[in-house]
C-alpha atoms as a PDB file:
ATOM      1  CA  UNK A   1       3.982 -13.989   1.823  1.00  0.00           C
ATOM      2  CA  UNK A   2       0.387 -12.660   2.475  1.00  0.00           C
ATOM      3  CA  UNK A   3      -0.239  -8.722   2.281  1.00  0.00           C
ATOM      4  CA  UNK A   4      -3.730  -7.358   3.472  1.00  0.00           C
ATOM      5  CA  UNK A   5      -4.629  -4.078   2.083  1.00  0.00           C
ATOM      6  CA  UNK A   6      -8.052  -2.524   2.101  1.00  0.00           C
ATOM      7  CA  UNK A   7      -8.951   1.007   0.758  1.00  0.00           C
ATOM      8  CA  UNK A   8     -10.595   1.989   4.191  1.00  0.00           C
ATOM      9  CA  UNK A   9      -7.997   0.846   6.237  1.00  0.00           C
ATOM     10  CA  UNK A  10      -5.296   3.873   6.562  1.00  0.00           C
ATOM     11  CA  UNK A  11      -2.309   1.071   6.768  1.00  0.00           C
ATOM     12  CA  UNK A  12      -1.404  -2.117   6.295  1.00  0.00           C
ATOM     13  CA  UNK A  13       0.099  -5.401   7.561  1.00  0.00           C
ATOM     14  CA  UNK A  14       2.681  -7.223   5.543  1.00  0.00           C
ATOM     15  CA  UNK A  15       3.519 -10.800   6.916  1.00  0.00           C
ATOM     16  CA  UNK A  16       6.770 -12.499   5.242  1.00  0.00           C
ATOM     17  CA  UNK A  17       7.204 -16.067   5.915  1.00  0.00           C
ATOM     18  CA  UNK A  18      10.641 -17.421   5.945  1.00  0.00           C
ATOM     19  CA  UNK A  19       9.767 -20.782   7.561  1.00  0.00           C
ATOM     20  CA  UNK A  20      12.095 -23.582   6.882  1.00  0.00           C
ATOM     21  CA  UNK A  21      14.859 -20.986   5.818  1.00  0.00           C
ATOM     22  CA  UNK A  22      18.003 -21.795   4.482  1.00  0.00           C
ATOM     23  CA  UNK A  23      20.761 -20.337   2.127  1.00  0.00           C
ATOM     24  CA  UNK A  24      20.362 -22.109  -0.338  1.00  0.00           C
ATOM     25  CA  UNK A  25      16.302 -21.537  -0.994  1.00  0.00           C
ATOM     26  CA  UNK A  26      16.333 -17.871   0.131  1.00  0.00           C
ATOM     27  CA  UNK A  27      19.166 -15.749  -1.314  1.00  0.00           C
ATOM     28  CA  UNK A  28      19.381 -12.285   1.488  1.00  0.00           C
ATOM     29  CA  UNK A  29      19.430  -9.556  -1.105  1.00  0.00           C
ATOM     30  CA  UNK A  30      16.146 -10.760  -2.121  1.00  0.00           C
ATOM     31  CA  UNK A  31      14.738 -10.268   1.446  1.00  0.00           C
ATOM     32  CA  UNK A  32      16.490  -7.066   1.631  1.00  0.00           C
ATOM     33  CA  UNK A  33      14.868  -5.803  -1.300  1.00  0.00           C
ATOM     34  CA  UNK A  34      11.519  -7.353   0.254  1.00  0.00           C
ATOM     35  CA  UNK A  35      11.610  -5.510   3.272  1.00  0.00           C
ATOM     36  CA  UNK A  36      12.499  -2.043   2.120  1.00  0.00           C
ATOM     37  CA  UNK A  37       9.790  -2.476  -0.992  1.00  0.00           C
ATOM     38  CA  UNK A  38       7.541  -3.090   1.787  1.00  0.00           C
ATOM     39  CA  UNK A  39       8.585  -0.548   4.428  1.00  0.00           C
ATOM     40  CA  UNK A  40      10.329   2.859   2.117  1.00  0.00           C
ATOM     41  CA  UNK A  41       8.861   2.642  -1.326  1.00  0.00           C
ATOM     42  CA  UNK A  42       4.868   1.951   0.536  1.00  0.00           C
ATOM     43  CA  UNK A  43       5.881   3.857   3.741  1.00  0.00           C
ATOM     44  CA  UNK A  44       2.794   5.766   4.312  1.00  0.00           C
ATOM     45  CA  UNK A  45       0.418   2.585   3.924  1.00  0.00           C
ATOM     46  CA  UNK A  46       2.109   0.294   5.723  1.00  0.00           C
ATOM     47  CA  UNK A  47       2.110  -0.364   9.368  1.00  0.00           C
ATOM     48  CA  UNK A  48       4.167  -2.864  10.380  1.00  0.00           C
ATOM     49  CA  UNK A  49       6.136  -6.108   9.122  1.00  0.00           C
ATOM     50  CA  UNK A  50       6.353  -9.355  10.426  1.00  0.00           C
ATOM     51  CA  UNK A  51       8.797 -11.740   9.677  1.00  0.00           C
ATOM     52  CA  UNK A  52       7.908 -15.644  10.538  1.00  0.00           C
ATOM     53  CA  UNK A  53      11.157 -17.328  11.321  1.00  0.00           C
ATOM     54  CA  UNK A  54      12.183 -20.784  12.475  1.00  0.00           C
ATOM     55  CA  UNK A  55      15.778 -20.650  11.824  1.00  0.00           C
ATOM     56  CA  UNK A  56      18.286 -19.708  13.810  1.00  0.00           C
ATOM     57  CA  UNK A  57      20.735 -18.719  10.498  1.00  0.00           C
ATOM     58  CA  UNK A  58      18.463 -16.000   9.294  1.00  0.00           C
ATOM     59  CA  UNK A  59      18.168 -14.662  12.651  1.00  0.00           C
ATOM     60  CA  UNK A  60      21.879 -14.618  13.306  1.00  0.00           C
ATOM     61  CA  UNK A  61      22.355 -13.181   9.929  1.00  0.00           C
ATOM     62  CA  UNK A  62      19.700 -10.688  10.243  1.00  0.00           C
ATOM     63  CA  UNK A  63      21.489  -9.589  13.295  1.00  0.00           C
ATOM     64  CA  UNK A  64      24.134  -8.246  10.642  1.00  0.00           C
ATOM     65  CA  UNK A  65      22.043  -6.669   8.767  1.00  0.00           C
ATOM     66  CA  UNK A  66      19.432  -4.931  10.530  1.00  0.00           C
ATOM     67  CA  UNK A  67      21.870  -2.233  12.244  1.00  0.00           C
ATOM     68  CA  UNK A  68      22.616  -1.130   8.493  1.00  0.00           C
ATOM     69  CA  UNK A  69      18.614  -0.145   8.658  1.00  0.00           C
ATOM     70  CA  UNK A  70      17.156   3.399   9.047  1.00  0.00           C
ATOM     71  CA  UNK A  71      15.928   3.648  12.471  1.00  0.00           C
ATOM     72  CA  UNK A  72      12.562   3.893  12.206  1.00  0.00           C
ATOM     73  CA  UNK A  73      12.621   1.566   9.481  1.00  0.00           C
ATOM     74  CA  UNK A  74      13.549  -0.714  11.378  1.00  0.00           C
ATOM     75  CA  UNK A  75      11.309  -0.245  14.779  1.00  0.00           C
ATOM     76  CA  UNK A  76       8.461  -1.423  12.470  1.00  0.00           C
ATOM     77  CA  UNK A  77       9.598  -4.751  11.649  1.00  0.00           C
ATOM     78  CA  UNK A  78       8.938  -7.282  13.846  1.00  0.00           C
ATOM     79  CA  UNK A  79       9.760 -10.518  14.487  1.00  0.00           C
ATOM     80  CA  UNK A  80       8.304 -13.816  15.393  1.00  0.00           C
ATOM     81  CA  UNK A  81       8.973 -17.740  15.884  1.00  0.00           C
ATOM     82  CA  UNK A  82       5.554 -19.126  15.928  1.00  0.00           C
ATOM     83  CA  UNK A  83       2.289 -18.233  14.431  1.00  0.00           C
ATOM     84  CA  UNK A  84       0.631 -17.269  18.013  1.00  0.00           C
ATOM     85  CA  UNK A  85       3.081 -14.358  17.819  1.00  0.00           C
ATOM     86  CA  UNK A  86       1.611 -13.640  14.380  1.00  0.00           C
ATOM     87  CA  UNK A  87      -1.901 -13.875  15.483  1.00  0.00           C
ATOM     88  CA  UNK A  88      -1.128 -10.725  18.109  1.00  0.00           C
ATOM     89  CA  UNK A  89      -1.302  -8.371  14.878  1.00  0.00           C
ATOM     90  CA  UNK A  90      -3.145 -10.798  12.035  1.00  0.00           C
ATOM     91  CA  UNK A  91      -6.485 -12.023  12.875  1.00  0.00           C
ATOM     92  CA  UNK A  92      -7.003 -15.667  11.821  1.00  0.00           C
ATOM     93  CA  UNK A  93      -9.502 -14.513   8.725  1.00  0.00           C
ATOM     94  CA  UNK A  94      -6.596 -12.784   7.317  1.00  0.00           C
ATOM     95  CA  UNK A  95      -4.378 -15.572   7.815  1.00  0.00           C
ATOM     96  CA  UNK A  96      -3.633 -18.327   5.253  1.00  0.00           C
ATOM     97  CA  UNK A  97      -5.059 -21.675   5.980  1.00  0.00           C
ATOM     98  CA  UNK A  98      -1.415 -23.024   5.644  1.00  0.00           C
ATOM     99  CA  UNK A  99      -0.384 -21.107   9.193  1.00  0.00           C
ATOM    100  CA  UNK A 100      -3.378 -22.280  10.733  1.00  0.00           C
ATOM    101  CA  UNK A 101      -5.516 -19.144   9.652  1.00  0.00           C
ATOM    102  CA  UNK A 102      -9.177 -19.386   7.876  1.00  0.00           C
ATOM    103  CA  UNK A 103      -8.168 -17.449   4.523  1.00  0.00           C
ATOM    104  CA  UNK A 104      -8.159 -19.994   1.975  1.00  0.00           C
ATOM    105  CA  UNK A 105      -7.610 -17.468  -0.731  1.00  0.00           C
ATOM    106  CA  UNK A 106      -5.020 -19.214  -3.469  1.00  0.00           C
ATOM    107  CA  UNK A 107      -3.306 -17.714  -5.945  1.00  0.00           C
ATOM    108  CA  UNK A 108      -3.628 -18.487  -9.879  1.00  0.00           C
ATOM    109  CA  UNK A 109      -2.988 -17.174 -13.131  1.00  0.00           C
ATOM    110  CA  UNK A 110      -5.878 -15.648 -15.472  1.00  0.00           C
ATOM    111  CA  UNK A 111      -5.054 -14.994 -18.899  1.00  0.00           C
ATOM    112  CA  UNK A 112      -5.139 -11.441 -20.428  1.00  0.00           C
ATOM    113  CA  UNK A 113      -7.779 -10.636 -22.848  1.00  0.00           C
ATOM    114  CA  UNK A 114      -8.623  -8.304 -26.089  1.00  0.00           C
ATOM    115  CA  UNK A 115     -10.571  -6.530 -24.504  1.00  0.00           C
ATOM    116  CA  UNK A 116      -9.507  -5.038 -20.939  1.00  0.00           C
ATOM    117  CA  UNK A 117      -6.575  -2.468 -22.009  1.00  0.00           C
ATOM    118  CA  UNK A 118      -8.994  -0.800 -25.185  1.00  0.00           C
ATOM    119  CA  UNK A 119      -9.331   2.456 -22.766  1.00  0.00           C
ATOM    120  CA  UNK A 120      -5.511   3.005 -23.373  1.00  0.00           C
ATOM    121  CA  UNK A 121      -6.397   3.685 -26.982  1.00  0.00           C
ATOM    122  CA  UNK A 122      -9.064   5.925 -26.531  1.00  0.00           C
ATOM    123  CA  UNK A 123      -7.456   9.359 -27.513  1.00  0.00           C
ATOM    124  CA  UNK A 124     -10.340  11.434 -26.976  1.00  0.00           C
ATOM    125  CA  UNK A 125     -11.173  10.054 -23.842  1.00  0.00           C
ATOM    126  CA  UNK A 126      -7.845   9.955 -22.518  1.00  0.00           C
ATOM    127  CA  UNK A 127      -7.466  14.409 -23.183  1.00  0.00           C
ATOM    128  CA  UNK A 128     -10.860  14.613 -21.341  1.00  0.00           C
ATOM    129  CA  UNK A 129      -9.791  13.084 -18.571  1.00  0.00           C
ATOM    130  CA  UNK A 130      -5.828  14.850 -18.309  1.00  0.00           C
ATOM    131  CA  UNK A 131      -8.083  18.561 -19.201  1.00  0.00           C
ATOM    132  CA  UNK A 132      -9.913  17.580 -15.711  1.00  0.00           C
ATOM    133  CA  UNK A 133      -6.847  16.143 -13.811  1.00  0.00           C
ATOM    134  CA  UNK A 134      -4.619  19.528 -14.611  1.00  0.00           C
ATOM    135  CA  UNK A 135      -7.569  21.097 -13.706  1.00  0.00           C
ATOM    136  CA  UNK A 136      -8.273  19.627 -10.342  1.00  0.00           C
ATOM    137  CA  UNK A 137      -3.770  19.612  -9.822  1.00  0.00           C
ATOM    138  CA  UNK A 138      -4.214  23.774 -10.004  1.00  0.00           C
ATOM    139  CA  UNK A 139      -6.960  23.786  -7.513  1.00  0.00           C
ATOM    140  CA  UNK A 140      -5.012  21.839  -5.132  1.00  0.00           C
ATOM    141  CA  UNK A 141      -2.162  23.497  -5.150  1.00  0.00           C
ATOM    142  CA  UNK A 142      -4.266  27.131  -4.858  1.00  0.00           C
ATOM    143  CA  UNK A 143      -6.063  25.113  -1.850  1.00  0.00           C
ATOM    144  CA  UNK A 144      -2.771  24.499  -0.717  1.00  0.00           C
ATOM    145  CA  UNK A 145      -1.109  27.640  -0.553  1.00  0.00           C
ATOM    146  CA  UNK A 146      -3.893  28.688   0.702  1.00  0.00           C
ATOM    147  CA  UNK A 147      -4.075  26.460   3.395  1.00  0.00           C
ATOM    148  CA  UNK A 148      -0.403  26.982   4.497  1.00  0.00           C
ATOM    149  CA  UNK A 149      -1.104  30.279   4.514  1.00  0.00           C
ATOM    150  CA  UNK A 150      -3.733  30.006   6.680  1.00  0.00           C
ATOM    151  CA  UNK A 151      -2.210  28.023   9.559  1.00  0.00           C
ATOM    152  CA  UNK A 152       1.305  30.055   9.613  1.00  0.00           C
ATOM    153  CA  UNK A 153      -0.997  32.572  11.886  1.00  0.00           C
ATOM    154  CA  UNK A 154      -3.440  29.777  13.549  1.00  0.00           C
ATOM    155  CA  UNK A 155      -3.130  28.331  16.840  1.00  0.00           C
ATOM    156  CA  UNK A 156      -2.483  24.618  17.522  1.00  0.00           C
ATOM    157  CA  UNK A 157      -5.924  24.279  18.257  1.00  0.00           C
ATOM    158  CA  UNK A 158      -7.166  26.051  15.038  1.00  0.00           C
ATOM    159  CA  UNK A 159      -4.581  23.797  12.801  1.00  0.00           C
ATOM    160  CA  UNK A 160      -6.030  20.206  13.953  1.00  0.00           C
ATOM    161  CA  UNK A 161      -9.584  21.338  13.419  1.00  0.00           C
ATOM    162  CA  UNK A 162     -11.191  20.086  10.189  1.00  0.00           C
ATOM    163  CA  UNK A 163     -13.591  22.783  10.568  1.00  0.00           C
ATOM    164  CA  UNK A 164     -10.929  25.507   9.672  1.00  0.00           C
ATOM    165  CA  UNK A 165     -12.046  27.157   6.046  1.00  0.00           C
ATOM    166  CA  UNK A 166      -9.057  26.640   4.410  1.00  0.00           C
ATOM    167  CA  UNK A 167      -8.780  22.905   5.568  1.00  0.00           C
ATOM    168  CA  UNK A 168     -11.814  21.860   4.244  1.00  0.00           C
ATOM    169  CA  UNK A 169     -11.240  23.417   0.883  1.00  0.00           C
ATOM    170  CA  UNK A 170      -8.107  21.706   0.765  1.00  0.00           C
ATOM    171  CA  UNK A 171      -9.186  18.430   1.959  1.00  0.00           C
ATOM    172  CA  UNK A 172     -12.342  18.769  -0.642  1.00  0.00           C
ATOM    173  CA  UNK A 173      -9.954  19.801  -3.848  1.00  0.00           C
ATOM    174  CA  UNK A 174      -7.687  16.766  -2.689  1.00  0.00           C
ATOM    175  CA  UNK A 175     -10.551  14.592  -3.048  1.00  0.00           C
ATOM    176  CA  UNK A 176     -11.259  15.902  -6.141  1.00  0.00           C
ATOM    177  CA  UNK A 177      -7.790  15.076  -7.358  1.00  0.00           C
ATOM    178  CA  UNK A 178      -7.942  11.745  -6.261  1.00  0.00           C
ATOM    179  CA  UNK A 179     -11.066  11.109  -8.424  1.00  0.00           C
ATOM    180  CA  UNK A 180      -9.725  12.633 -11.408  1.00  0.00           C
ATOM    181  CA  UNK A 181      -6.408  10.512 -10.921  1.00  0.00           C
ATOM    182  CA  UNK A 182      -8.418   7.404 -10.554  1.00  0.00           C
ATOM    183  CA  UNK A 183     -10.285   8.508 -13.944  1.00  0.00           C
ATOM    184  CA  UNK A 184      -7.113   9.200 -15.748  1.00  0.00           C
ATOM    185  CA  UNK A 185      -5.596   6.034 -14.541  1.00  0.00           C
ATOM    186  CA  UNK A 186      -8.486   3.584 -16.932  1.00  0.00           C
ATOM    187  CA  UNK A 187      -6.743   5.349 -19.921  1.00  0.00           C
ATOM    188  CA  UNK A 188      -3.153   5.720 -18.789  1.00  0.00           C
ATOM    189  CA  UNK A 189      -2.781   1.783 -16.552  1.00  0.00           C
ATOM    190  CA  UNK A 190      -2.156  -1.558 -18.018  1.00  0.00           C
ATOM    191  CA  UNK A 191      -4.919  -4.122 -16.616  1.00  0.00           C
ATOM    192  CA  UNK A 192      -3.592  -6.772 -14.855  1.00  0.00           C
ATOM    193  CA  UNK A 193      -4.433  -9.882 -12.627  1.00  0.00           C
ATOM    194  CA  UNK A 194      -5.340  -8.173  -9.874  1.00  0.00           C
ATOM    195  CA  UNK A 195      -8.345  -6.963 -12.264  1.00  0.00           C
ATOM    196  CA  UNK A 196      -8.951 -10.189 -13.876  1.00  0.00           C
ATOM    197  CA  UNK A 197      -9.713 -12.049 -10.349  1.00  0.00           C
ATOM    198  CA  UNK A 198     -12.038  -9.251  -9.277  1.00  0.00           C
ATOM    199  CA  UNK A 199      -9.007  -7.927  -6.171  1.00  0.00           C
ATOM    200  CA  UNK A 200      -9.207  -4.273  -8.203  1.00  0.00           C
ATOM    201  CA  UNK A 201     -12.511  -3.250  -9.253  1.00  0.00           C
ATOM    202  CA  UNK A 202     -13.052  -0.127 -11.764  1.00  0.00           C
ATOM    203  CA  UNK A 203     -12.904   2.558  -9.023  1.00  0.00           C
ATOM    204  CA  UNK A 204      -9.227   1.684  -8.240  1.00  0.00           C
ATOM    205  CA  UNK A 205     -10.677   0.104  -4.826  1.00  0.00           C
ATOM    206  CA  UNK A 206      -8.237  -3.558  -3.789  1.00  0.00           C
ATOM    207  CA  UNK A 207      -9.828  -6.057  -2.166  1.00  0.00           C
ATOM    208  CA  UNK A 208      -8.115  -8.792  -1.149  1.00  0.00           C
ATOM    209  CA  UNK A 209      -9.651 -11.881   0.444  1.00  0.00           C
END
């Protein structure tokens, strides 16, 4: 399974590969909860899936399962038998070398230390950094109501233009918030590997190979 995610990039592309599948290596509530990790819990970031299959048993029994599937859910998932199919949504830098791609990113395990989770037990810091994320939530939702009450008498036109007064004071206080979240989030979020091999650097940003 290779996921790329990139903090510019609006969505994502989540490829699951289920070549050489066979009941008894790949049990189907585990690909169940796969797909709707990938597709409800990170709807808004993620694009489409693709499922690599070579077998003709986790098609057929996909075939049972997929009209179980909320509709749209399910338009997004896509299927395909070979990895030219793949390459019509993957470019071959984000593919793994093992399906013919040029990412030769490898996953391994980096050991925790002392010292990357001592933010958590900064008190002070941590009541700084809430004071200014309450702060920035109330000016949000002020920009909000704002907002909403600006557009309930706009035209269509007015509504889609960034230009609109009310729309840029939103879209300013909810950039705002995001900053103070990502503050609050060095006292408040366990470290993990993702820090450790450099994929999450202090600003929150992931960058995967």
């Amino acid at each position: 399974m290779t996921q790329n995610v990139t903090r510019t990039d609006t969505r994502s592309t989540i490829l699951y590969n289920f070549t050489g599948f066979s009941m008894d290596n790949t049990p189907l509530a585990m690909i169940l909860f796969m797909v709707e990790l990938g597709m409800q819990a990170y709807a808004e970031t993620t694009s489409v899936l693709i499922m690599l299959v070579d077998s003709w048993l986790f098609s057929n029994l996909w075939s049972l399962v997929r009209p179980f599937l909320d509709v749209n859910l399910g338009a997004r998932i896509i299927f395909a038998k070979t990895v030219d199919e793949v390459r019509k949504f993957i470019d071959d830098d984000q593919l793994p070398v093992e399906l013919g791609g040029t990412n030769t990113f490898a996953a391994d395990y980096v050991l925790p230390t002392e010292e990357e989770n001592k933010k958590m037990f900064d008190a002070e810091g941590r009541r700084t950094a809430e004071d200014e994320w309450r702060k920035r939530i109330a000016e949000f939702e002020t920009a909000t109501r704002e907002w909403t009450q600006a557009i309930a008498t706009a035209g269509d036109s007015e509504v889609l233009d960034a230009k609109l007064p009310s729309t840029a004071r939103r879209d300013a206080a909810g950039n705002a918030l995001g900053k103070a979240e990502l503050a609050l989030n060095k006292f408040t979020r366990s470290r993990n590997i993702l820090e450790r091999r450099g994929m999450v650097d202090e600003d929150g940003n992931l960058k995967l190979p």
